[in-house]
C-alpha atoms as a PDB file:
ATOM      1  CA  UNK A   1      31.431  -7.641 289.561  1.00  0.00           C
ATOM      2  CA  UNK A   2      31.669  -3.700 290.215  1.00  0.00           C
ATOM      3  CA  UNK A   3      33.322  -4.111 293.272  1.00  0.00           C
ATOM      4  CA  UNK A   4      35.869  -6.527 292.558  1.00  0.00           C
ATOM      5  CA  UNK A   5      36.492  -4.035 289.209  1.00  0.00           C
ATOM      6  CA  UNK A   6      36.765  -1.328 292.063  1.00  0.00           C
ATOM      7  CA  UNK A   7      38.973  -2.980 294.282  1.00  0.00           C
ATOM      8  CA  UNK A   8      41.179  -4.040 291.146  1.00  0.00           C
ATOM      9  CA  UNK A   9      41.554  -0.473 290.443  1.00  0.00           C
ATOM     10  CA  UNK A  10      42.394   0.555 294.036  1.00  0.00           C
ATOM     11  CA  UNK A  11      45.074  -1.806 293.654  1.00  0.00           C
ATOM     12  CA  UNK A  12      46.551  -0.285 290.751  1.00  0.00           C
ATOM     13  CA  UNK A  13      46.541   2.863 292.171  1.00  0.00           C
ATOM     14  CA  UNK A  14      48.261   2.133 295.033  1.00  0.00           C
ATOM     15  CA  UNK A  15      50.848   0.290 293.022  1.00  0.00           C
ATOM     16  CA  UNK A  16      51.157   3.105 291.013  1.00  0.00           C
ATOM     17  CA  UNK A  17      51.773   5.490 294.274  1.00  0.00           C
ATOM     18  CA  UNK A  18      54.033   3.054 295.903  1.00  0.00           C
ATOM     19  CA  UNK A  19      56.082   3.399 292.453  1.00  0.00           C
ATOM     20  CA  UNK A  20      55.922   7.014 292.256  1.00  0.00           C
ATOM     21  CA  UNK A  21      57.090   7.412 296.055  1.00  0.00           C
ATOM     22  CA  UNK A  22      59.742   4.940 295.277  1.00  0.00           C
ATOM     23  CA  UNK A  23      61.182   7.029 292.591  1.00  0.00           C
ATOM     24  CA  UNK A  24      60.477  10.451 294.550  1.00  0.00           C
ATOM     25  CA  UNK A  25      62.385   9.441 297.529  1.00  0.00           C
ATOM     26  CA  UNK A  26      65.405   8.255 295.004  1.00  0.00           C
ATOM     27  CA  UNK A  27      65.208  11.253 293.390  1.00  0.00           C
ATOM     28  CA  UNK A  28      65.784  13.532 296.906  1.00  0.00           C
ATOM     29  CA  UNK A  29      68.296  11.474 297.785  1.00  0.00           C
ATOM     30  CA  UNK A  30      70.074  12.172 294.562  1.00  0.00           C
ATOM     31  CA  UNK A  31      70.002  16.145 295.218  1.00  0.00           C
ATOM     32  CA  UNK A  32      70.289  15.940 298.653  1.00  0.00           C
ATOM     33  CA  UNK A  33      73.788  13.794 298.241  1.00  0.00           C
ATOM     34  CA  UNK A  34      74.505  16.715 295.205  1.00  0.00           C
ATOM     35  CA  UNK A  35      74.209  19.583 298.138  1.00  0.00           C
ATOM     36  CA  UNK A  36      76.104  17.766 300.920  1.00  0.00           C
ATOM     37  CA  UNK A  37      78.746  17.512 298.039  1.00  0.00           C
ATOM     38  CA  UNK A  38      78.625  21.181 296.490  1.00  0.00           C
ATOM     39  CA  UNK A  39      78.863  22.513 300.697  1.00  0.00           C
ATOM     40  CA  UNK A  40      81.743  19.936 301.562  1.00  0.00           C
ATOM     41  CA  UNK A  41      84.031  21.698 299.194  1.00  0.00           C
ATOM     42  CA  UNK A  42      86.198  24.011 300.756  1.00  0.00           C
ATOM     43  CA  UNK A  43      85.015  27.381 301.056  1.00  0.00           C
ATOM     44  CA  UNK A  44      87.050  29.892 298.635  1.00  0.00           C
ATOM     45  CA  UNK A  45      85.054  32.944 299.132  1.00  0.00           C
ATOM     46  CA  UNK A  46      83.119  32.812 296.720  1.00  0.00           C
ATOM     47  CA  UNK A  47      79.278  32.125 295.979  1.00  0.00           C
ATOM     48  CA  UNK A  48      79.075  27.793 297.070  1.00  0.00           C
ATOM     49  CA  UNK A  49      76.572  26.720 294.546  1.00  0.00           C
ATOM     50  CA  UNK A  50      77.759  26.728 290.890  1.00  0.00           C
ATOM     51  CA  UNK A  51      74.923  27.381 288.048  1.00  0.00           C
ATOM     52  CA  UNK A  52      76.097  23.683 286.864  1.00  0.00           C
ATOM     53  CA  UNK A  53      74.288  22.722 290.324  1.00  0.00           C
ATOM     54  CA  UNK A  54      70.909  24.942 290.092  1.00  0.00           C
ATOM     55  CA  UNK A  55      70.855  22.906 287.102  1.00  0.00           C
ATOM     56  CA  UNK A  56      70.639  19.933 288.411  1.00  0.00           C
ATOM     57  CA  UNK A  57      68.117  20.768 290.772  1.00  0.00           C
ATOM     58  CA  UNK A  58      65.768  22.398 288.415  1.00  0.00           C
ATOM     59  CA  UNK A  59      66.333  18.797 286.547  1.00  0.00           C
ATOM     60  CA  UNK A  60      65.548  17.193 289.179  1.00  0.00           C
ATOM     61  CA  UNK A  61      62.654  19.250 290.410  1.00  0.00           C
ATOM     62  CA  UNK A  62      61.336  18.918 287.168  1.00  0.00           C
ATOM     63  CA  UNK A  63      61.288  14.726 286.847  1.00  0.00           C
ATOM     64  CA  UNK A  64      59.465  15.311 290.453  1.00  0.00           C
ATOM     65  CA  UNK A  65      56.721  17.581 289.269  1.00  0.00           C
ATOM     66  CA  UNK A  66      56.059  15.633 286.101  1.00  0.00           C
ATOM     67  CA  UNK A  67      55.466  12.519 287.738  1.00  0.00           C
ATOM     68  CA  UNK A  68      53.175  13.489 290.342  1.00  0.00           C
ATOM     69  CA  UNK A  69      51.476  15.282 287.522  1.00  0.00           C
ATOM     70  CA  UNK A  70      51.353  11.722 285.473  1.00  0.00           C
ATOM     71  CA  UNK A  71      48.877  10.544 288.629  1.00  0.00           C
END
């Protein structure tokens, strides 16, 4: 009984990891589109990535951190 209990568990978790991965790997794409973006605009002189951008990233960075910390 423990080990099927065990194995049930193991499941789950790698569910749960498959999930997480899922949504990590959706959520790099998403900045990594937002950078090609913010660099593909033409150069004007001045400094390429807006404040409007970093905060996206923090954003994004955060959503990342918090659910590898929900593990």
């Amino acid at each position: 009984y423990l080990s099927m209990v065990r194995e049930h568990q193991q499941a789950a978790r790698e569910q749960n990891w498959q999930r997480d991965y899922a949504a990590t790997k959706a959520r790099i794409k998403t900045l990594m589109d937002a950078l090609a973006t913010e660099y593909l605009v033409p150069w004007r002189g001045e400094y390429p990535i807006s404040k409007e951008w970093w905060d996206k990233v923090e954003v994004a960075v955060n959503a990342i951190k918090e659910s590898g910390d929900a593990n």
